[in-house]
Protein backbone atom coordinates (compact mmCIF):
# COMPACT_ATOMS: atom_id res chain seq x y z
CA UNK A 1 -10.46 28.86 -18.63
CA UNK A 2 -9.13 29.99 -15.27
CA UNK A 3 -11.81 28.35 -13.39
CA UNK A 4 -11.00 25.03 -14.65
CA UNK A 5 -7.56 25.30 -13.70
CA UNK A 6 -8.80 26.51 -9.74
CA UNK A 7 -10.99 23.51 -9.78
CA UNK A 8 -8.14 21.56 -10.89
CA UNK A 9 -5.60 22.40 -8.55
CA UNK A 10 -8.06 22.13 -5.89
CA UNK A 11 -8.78 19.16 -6.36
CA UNK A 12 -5.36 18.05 -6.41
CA UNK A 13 -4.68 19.47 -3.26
CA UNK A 14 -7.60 18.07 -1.55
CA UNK A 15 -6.47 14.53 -3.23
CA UNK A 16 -3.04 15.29 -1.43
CA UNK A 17 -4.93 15.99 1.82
CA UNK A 18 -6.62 13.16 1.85
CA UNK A 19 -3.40 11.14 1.11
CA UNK A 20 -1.27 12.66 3.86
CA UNK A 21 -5.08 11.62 6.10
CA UNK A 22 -4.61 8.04 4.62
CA UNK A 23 -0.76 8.13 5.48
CA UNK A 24 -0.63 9.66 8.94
CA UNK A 25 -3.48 6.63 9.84
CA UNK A 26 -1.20 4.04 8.55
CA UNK A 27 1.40 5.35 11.14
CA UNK A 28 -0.92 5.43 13.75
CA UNK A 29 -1.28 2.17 12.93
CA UNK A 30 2.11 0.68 12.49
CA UNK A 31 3.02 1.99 15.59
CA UNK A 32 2.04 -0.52 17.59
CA UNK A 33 2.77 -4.10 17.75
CA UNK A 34 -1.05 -4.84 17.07
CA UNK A 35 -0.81 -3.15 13.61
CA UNK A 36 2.27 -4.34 12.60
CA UNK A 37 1.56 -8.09 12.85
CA UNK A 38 -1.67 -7.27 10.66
CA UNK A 39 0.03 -5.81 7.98
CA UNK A 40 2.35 -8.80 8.09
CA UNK A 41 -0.57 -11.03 7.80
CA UNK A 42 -2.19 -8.57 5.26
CA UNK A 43 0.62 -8.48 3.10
CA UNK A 44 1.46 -12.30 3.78
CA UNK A 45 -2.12 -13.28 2.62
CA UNK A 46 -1.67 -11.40 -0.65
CA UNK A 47 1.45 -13.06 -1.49
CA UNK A 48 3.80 -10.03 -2.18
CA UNK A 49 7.15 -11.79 -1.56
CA UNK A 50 6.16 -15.21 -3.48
CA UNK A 51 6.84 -15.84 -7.27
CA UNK A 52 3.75 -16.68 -9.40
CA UNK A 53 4.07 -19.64 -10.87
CA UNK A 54 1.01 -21.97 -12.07
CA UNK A 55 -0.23 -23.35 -16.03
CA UNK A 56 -4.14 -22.22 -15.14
CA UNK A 57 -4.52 -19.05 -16.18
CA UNK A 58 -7.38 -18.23 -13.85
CA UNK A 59 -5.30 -18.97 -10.60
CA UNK A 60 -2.23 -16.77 -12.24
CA UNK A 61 -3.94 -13.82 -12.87
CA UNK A 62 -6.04 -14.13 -9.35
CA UNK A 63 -2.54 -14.74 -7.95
CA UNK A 64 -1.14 -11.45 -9.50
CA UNK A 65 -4.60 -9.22 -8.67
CA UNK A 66 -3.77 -10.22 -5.05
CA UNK A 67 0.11 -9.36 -5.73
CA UNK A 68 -0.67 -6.15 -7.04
CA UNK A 69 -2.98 -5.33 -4.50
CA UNK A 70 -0.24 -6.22 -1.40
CA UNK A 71 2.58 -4.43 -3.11
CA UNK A 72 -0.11 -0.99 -3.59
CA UNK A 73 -0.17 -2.17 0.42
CA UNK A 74 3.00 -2.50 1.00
CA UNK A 75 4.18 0.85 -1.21
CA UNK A 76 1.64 2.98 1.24
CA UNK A 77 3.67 1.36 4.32
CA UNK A 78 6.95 2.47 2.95
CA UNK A 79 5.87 6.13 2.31
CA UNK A 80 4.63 5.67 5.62
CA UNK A 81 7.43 4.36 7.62
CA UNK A 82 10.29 3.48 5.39
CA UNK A 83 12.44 2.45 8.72
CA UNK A 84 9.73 -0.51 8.70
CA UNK A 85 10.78 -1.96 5.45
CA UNK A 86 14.32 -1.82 5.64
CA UNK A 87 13.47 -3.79 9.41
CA UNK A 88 11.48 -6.76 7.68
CA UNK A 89 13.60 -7.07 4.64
CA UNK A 90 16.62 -7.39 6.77
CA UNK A 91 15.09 -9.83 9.02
């Protein structure tokens, strides 16, 4: 029983390694102007900011795959630097 539980938290603490990894890259990245305007585009492409409107239900639940994807996107970028979204949504 207590060997499940080590392999357990383990786990969990390599998945939080790996996160902070994932999240210190992403600030690497967004600190430059370079990375910035691709997340822009990345996160314009997927449509975050735009309602989903439509009557074919193939192109509205494409629409909110992309959606979902950009805001998982744009949820890393605030963990990441949340001085960047208050920025953009002020602009």
């Amino acid at each position: 029983m207590d060997g499940k539980y080590e392999k357990r938290e383990k786990k969990q603490a390599e998945g939080k390694s790996k996160k902070d990894q994932r999240l210190d890259d992403l600030r690497q990245i967004l600190a430059t102007p370079y990375g910035r305007r691709y997340m822009d585009g990345l996160l314009e492409f997927h449509g975050c900011f735009l309602s989903i409107a439509g009557t074919n239900n193939v192109d509205v639940y494409k629409r909110l795959g992309m959606r979902e994807a950009g805001l998982r996107i744009l949820s890393e970028v605030a963990e990441a630097r949340p001085d960047l979204i208050k920025l953009k949504l002020g602009e």
